[in-house]
PDB file of N, CA and C in Angstrom:
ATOM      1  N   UNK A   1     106.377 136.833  85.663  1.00  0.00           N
ATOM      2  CA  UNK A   1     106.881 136.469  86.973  1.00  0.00           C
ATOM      3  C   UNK A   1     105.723 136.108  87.910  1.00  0.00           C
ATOM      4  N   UNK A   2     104.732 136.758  87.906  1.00  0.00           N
ATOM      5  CA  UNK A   2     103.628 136.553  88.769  1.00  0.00           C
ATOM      6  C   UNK A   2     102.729 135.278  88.337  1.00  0.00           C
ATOM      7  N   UNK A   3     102.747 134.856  87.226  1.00  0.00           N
ATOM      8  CA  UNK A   3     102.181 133.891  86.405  1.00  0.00           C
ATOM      9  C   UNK A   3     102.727 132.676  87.122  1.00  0.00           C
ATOM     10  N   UNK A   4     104.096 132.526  87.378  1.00  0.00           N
ATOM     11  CA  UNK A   4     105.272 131.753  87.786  1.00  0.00           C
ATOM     12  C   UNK A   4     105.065 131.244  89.183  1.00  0.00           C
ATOM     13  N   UNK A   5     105.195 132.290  89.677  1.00  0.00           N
ATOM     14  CA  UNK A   5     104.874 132.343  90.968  1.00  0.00           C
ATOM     15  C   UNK A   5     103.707 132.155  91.752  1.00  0.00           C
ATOM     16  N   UNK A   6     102.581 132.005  90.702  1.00  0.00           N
ATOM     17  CA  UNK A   6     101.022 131.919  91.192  1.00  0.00           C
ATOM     18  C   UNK A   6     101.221 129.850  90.884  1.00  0.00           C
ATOM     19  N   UNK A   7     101.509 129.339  89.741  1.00  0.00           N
ATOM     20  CA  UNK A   7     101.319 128.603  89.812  1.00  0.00           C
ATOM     21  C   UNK A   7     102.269 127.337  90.946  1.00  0.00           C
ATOM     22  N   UNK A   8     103.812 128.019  90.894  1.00  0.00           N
ATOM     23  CA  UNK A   8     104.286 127.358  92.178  1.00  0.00           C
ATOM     24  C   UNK A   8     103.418 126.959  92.998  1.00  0.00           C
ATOM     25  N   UNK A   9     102.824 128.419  93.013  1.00  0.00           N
ATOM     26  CA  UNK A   9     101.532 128.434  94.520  1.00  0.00           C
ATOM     27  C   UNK A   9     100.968 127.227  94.927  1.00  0.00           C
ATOM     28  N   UNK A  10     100.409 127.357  93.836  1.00  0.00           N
ATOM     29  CA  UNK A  10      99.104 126.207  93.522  1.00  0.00           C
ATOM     30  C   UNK A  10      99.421 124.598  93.420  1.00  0.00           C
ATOM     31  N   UNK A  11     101.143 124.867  93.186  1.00  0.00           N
ATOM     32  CA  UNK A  11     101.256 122.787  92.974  1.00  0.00           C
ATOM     33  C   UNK A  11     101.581 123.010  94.495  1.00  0.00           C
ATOM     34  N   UNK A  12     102.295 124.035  94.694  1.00  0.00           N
ATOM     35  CA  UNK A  12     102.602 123.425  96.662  1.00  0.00           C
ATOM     36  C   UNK A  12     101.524 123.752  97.414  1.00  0.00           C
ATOM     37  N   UNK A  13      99.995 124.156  97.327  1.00  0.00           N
ATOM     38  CA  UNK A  13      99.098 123.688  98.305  1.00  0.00           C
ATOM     39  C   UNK A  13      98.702 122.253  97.521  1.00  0.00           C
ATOM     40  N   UNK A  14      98.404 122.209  96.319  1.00  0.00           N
ATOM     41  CA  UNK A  14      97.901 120.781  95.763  1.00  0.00           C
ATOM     42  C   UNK A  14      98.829 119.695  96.447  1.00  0.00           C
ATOM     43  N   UNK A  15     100.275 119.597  96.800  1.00  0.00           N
ATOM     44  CA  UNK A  15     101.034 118.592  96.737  1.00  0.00           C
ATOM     45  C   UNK A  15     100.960 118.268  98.508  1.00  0.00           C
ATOM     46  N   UNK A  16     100.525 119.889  98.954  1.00  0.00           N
ATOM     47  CA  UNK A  16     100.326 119.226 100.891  1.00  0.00           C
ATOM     48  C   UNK A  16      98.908 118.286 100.940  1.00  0.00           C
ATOM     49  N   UNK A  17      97.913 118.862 100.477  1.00  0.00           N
ATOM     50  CA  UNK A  17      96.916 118.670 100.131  1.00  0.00           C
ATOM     51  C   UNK A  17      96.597 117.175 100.052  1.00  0.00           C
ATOM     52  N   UNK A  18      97.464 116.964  98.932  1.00  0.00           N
ATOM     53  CA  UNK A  18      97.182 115.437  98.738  1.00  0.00           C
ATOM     54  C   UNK A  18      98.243 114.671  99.866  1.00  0.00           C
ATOM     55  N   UNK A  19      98.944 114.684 100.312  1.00  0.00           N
ATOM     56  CA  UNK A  19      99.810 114.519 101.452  1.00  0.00           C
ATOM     57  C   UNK A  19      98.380 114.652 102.652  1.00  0.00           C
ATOM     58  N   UNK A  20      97.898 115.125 102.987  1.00  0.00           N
ATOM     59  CA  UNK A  20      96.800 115.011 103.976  1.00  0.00           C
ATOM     60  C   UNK A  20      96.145 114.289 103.580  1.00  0.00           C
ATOM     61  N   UNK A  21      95.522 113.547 102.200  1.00  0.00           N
ATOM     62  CA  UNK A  21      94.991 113.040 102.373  1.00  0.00           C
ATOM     63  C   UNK A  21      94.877 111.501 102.211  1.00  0.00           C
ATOM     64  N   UNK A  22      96.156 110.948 102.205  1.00  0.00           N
ATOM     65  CA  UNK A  22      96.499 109.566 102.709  1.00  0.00           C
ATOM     66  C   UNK A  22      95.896 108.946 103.886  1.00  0.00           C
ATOM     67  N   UNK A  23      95.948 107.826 103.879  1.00  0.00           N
ATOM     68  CA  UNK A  23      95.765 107.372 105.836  1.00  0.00           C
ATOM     69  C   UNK A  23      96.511 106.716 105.948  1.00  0.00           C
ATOM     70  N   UNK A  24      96.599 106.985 107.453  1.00  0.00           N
ATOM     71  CA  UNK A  24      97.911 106.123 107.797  1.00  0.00           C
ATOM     72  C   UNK A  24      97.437 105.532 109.089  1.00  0.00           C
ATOM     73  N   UNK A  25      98.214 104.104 109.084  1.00  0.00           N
ATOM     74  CA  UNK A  25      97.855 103.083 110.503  1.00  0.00           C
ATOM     75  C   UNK A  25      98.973 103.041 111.371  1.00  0.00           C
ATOM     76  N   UNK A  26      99.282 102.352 112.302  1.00  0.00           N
ATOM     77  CA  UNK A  26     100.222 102.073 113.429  1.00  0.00           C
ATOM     78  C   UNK A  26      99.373 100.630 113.538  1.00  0.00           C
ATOM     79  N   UNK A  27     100.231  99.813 113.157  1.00  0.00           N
ATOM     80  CA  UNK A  27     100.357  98.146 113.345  1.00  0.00           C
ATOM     81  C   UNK A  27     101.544  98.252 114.819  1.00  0.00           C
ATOM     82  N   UNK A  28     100.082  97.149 115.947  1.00  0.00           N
ATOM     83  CA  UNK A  28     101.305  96.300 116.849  1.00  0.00           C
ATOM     84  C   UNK A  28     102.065  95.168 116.391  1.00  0.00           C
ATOM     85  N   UNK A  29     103.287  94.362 116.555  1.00  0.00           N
ATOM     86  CA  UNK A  29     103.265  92.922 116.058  1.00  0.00           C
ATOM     87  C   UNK A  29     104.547  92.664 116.628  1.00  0.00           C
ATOM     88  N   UNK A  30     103.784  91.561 117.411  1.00  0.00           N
ATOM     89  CA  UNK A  30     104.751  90.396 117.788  1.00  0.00           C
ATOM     90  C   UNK A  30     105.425  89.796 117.137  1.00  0.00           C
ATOM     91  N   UNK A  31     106.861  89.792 117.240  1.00  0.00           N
ATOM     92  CA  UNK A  31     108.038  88.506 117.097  1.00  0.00           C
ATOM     93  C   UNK A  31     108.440  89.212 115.791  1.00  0.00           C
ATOM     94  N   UNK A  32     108.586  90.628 115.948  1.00  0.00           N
ATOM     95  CA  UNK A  32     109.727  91.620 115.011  1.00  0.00           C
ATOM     96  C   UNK A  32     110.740  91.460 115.533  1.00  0.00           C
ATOM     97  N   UNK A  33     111.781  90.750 115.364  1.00  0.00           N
ATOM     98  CA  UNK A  33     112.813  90.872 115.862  1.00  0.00           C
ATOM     99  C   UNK A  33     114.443  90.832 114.845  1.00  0.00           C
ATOM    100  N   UNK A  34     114.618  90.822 113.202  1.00  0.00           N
ATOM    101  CA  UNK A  34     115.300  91.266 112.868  1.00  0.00           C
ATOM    102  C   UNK A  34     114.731  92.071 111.328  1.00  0.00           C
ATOM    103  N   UNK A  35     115.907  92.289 110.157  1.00  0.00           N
ATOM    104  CA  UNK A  35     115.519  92.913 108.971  1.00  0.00           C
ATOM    105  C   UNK A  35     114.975  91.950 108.406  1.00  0.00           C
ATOM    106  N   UNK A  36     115.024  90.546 108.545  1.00  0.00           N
ATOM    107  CA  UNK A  36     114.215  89.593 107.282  1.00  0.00           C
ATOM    108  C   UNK A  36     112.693  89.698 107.890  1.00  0.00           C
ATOM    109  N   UNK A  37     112.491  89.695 109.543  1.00  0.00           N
ATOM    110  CA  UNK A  37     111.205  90.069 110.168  1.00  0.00           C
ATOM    111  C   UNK A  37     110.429  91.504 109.077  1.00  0.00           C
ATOM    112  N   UNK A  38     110.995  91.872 109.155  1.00  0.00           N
ATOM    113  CA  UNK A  38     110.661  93.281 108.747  1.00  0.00           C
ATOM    114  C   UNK A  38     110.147  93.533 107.401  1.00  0.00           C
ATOM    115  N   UNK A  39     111.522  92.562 106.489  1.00  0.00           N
ATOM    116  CA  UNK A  39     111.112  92.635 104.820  1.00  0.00           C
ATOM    117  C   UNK A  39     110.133  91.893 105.084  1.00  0.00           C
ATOM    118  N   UNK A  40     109.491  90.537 105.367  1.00  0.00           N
ATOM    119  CA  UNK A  40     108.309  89.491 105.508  1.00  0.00           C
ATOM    120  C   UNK A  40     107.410  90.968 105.697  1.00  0.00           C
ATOM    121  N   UNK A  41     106.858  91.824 106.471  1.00  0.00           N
ATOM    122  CA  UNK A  41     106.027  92.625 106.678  1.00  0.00           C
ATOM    123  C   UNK A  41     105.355  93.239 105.767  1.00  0.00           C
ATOM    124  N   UNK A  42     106.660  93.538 104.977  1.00  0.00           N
ATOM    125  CA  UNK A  42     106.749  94.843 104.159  1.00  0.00           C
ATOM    126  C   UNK A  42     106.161  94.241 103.121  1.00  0.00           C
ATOM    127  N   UNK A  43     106.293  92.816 102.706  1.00  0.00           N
ATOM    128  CA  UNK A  43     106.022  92.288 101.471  1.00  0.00           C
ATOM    129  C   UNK A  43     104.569  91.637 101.381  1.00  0.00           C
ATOM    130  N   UNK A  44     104.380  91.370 102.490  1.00  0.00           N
ATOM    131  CA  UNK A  44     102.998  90.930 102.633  1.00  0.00           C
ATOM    132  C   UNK A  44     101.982  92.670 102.649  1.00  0.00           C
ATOM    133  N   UNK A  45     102.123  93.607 103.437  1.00  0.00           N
ATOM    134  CA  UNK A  45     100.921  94.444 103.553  1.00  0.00           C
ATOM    135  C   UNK A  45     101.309  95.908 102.418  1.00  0.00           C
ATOM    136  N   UNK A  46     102.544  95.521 101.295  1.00  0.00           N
ATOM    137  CA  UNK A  46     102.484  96.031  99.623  1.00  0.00           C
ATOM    138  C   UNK A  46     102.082  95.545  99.060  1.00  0.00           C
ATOM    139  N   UNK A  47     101.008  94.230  99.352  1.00  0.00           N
ATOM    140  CA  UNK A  47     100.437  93.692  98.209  1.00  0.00           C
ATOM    141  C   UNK A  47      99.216  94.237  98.253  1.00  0.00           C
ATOM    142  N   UNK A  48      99.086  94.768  99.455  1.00  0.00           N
ATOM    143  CA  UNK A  48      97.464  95.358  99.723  1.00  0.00           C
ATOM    144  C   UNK A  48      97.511  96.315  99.125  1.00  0.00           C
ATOM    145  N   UNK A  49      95.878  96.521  98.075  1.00  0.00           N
ATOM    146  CA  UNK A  49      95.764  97.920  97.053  1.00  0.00           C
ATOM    147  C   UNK A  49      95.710  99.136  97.797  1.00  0.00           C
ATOM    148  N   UNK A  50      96.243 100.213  97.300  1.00  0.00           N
ATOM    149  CA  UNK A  50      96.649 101.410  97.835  1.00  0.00           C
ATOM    150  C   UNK A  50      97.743 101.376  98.746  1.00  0.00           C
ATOM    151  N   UNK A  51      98.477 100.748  99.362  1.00  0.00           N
ATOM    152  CA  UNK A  51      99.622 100.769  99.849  1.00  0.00           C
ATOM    153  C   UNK A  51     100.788 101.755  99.187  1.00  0.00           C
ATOM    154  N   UNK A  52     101.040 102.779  99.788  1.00  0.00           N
ATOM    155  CA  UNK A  52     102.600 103.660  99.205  1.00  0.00           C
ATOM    156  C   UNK A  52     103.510 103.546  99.847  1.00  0.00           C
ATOM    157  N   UNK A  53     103.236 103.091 101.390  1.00  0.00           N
ATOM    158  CA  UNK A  53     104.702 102.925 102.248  1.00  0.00           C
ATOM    159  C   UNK A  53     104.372 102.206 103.351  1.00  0.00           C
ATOM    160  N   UNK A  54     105.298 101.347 103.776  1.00  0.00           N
ATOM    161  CA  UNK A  54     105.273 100.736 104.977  1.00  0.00           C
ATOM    162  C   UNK A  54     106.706 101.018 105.687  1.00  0.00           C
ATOM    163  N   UNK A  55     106.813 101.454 106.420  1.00  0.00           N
ATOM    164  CA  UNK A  55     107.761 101.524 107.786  1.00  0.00           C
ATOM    165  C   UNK A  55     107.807 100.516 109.095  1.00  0.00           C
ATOM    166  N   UNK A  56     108.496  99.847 108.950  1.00  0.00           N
ATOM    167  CA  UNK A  56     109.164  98.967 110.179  1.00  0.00           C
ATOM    168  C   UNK A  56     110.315  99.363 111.330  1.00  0.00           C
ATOM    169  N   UNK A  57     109.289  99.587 112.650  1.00  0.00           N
ATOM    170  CA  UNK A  57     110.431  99.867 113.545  1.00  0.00           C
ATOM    171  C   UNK A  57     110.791  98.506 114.363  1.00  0.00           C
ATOM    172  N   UNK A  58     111.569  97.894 113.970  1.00  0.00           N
ATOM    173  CA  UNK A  58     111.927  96.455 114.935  1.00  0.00           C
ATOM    174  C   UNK A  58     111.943  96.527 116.220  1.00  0.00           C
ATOM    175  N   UNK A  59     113.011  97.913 116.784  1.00  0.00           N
ATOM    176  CA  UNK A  59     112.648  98.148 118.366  1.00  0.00           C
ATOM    177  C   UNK A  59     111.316  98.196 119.248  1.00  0.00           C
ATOM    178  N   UNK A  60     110.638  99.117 118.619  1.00  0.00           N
ATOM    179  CA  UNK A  60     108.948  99.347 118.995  1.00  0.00           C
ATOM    180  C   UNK A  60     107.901  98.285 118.810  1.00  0.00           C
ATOM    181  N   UNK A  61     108.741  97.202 118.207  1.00  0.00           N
ATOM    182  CA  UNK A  61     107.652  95.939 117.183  1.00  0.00           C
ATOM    183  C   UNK A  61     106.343  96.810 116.345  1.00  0.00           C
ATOM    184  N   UNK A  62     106.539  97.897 116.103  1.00  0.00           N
ATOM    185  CA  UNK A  62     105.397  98.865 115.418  1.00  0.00           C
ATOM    186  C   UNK A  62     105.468  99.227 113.693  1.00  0.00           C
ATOM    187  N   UNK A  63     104.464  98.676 112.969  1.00  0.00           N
ATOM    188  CA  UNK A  63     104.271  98.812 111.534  1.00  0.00           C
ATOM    189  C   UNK A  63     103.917 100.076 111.271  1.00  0.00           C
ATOM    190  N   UNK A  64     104.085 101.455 110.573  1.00  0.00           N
ATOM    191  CA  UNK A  64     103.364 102.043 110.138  1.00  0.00           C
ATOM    192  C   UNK A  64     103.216 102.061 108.605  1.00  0.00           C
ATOM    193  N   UNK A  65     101.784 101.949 108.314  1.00  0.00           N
ATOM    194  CA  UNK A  65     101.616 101.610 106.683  1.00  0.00           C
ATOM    195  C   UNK A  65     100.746 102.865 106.289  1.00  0.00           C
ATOM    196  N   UNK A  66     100.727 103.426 105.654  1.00  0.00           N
ATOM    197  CA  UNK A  66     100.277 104.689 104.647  1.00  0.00           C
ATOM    198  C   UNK A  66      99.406 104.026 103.295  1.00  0.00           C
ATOM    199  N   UNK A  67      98.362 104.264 103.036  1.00  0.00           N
ATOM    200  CA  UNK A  67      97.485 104.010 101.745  1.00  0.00           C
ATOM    201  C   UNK A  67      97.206 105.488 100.743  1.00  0.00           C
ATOM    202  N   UNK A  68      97.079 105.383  99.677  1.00  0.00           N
ATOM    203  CA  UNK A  68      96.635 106.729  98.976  1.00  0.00           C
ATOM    204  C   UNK A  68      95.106 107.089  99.411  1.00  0.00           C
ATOM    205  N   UNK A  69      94.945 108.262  98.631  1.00  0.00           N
ATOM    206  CA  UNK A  69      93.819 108.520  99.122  1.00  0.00           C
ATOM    207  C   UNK A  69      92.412 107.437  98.638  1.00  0.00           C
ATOM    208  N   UNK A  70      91.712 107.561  99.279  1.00  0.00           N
ATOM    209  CA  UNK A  70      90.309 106.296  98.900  1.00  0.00           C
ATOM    210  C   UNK A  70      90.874 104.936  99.182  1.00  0.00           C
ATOM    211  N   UNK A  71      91.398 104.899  99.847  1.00  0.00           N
ATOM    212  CA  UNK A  71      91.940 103.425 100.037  1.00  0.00           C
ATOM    213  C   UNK A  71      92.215 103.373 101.731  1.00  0.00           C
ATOM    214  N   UNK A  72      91.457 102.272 101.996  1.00  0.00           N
ATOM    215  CA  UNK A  72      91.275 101.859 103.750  1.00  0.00           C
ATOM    216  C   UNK A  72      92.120 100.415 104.338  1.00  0.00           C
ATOM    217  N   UNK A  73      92.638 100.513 105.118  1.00  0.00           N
ATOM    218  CA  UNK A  73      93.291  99.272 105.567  1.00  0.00           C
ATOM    219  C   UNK A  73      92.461  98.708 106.742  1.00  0.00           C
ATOM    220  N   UNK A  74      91.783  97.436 106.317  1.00  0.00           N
ATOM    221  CA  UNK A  74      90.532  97.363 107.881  1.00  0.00           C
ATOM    222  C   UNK A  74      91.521  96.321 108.699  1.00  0.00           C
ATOM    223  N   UNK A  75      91.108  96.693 109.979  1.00  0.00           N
ATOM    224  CA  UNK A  75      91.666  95.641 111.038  1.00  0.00           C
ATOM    225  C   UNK A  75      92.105  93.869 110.603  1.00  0.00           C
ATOM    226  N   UNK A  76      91.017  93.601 109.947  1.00  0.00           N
ATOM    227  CA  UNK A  76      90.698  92.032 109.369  1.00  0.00           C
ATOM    228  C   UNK A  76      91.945  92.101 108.261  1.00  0.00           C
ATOM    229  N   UNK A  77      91.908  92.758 107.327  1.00  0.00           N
ATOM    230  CA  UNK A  77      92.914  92.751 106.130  1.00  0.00           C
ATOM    231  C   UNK A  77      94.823  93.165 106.935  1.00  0.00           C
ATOM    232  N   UNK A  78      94.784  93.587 107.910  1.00  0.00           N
ATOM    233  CA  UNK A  78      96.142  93.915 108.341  1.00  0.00           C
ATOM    234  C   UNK A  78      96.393  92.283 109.344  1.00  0.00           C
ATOM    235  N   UNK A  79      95.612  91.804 109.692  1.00  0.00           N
ATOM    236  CA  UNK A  79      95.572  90.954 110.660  1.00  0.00           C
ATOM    237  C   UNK A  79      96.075  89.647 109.747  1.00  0.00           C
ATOM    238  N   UNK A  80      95.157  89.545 108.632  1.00  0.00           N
ATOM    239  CA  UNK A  80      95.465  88.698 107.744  1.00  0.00           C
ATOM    240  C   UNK A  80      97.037  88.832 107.274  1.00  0.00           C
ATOM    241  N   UNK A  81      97.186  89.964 106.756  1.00  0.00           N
ATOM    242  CA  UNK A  81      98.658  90.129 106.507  1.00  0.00           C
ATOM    243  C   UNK A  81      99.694  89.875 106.807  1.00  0.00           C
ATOM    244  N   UNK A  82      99.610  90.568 108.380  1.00  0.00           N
ATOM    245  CA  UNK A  82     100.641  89.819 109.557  1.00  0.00           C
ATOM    246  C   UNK A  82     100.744  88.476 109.759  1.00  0.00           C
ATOM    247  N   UNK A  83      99.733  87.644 109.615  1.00  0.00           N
ATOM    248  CA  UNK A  83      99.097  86.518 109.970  1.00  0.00           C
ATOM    249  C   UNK A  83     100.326  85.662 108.811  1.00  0.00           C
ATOM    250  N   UNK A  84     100.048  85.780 107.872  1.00  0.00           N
ATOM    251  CA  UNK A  84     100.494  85.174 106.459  1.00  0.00           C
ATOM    252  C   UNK A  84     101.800  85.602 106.583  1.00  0.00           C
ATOM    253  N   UNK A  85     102.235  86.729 107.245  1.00  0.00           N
ATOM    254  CA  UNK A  85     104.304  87.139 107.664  1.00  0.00           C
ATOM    255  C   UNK A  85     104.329  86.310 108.672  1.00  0.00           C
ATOM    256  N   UNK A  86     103.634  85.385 108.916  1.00  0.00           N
ATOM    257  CA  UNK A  86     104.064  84.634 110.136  1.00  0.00           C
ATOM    258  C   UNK A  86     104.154  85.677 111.786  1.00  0.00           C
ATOM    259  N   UNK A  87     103.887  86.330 112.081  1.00  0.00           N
ATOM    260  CA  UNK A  87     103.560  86.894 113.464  1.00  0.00           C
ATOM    261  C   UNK A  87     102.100  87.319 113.725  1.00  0.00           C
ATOM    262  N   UNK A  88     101.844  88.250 114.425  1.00  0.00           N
ATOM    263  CA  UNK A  88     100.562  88.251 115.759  1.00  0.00           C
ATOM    264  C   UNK A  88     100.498  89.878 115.446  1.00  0.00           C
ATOM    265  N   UNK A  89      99.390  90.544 115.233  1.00  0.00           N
ATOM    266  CA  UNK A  89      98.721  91.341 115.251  1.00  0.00           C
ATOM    267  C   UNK A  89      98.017  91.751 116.382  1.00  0.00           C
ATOM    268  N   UNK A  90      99.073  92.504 117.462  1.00  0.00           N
ATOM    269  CA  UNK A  90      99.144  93.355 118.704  1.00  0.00           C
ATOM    270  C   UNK A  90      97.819  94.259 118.994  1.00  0.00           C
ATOM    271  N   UNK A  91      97.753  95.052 117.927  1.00  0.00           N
ATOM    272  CA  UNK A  91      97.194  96.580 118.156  1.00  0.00           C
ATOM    273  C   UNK A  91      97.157  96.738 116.453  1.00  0.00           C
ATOM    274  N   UNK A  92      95.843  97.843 116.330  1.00  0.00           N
ATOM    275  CA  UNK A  92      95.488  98.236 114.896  1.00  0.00           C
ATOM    276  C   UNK A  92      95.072  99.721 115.498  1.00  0.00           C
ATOM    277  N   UNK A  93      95.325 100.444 114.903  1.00  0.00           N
ATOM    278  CA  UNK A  93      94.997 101.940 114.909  1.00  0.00           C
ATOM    279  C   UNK A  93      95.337 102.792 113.700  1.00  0.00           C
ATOM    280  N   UNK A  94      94.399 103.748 113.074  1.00  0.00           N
ATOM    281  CA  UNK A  94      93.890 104.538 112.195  1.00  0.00           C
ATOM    282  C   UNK A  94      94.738 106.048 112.938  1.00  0.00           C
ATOM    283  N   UNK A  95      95.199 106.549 112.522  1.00  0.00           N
ATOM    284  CA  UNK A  95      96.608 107.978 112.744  1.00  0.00           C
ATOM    285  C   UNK A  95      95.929 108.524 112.175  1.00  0.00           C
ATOM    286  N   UNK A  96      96.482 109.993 112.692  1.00  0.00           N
ATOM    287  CA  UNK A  96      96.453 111.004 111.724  1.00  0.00           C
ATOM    288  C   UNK A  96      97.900 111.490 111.431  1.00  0.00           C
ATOM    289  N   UNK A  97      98.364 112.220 110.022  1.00  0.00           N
ATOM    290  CA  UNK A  97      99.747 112.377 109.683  1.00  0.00           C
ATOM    291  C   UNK A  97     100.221 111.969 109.338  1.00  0.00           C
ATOM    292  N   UNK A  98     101.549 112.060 108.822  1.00  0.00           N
ATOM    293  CA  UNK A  98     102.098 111.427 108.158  1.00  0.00           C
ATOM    294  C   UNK A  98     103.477 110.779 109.284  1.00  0.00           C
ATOM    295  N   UNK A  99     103.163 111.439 110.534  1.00  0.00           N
ATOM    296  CA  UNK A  99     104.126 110.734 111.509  1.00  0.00           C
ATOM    297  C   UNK A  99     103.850 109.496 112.108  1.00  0.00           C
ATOM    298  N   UNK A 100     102.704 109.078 111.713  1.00  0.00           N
ATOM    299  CA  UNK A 100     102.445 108.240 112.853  1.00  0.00           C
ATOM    300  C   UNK A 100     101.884 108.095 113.721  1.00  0.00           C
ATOM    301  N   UNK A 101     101.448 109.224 114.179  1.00  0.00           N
ATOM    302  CA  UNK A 101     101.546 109.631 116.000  1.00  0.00           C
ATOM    303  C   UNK A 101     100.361 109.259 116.152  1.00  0.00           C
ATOM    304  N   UNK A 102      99.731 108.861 117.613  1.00  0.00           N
ATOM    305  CA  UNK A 102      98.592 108.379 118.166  1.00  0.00           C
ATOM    306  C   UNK A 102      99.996 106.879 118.813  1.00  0.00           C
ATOM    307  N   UNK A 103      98.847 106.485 119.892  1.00  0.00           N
ATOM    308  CA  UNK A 103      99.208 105.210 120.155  1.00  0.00           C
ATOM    309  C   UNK A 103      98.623 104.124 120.137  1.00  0.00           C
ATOM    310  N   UNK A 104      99.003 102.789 119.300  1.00  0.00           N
ATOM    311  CA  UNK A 104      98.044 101.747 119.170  1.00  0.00           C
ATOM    312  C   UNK A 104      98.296 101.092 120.257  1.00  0.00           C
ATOM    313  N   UNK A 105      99.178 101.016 121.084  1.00  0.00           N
ATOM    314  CA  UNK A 105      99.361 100.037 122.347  1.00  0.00           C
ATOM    315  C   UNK A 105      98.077  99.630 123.234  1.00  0.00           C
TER     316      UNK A 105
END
């Protein structure tokens, strides 16, 4: 039982663990304005290596994209991205969390 219970342990600090250590951005971008806006986003900045998730809020016009760990999204490479979805690259900012939070505005 203790054997059991030690190793639970150990995958649920390993599994926060690696959960911290993603990065995550907050993309501004102009001229989000429906779901095909959104899929265009999504499809352009999953092609970028390390990408695990992108989130589109259409209301906020705000991208948030998540990379695994060792993997960086630079200003120039998100700009490009947007650029190639056809809209404007607002604001770039580097988060901490997995919420999001900080403000790129």
């Amino acid at each position: 039982m203790f054997t059991k219970m030690s190793l639970l342990l150990a995958a649920l600090v390993f599994s926060v663990s690696a959960l911290a250590a993603e990065n995550h951005y907050r993309l501004g971008v102009n001229g989000l304005a429906c779901p095909f806006c959104a899929y265009g986003i999504e499809k352009r900045l999953n092609k970028i290596d390390g990408v695990t998730e992108v989130r589109v809020d259409i209301g906020d016009s705000v991208v948030q994209v998540t990379l695994k760990e060792g993997n960086t999204l630079t200003e120039e490479q998100a700009r490009r991205a947007v650029d190639e979805a056809g809209f404007t690259l607002r604001s770039y900012a580097e988060v901490d969390g997995e919420t999001g939070g900080g403000n790129a505005e």
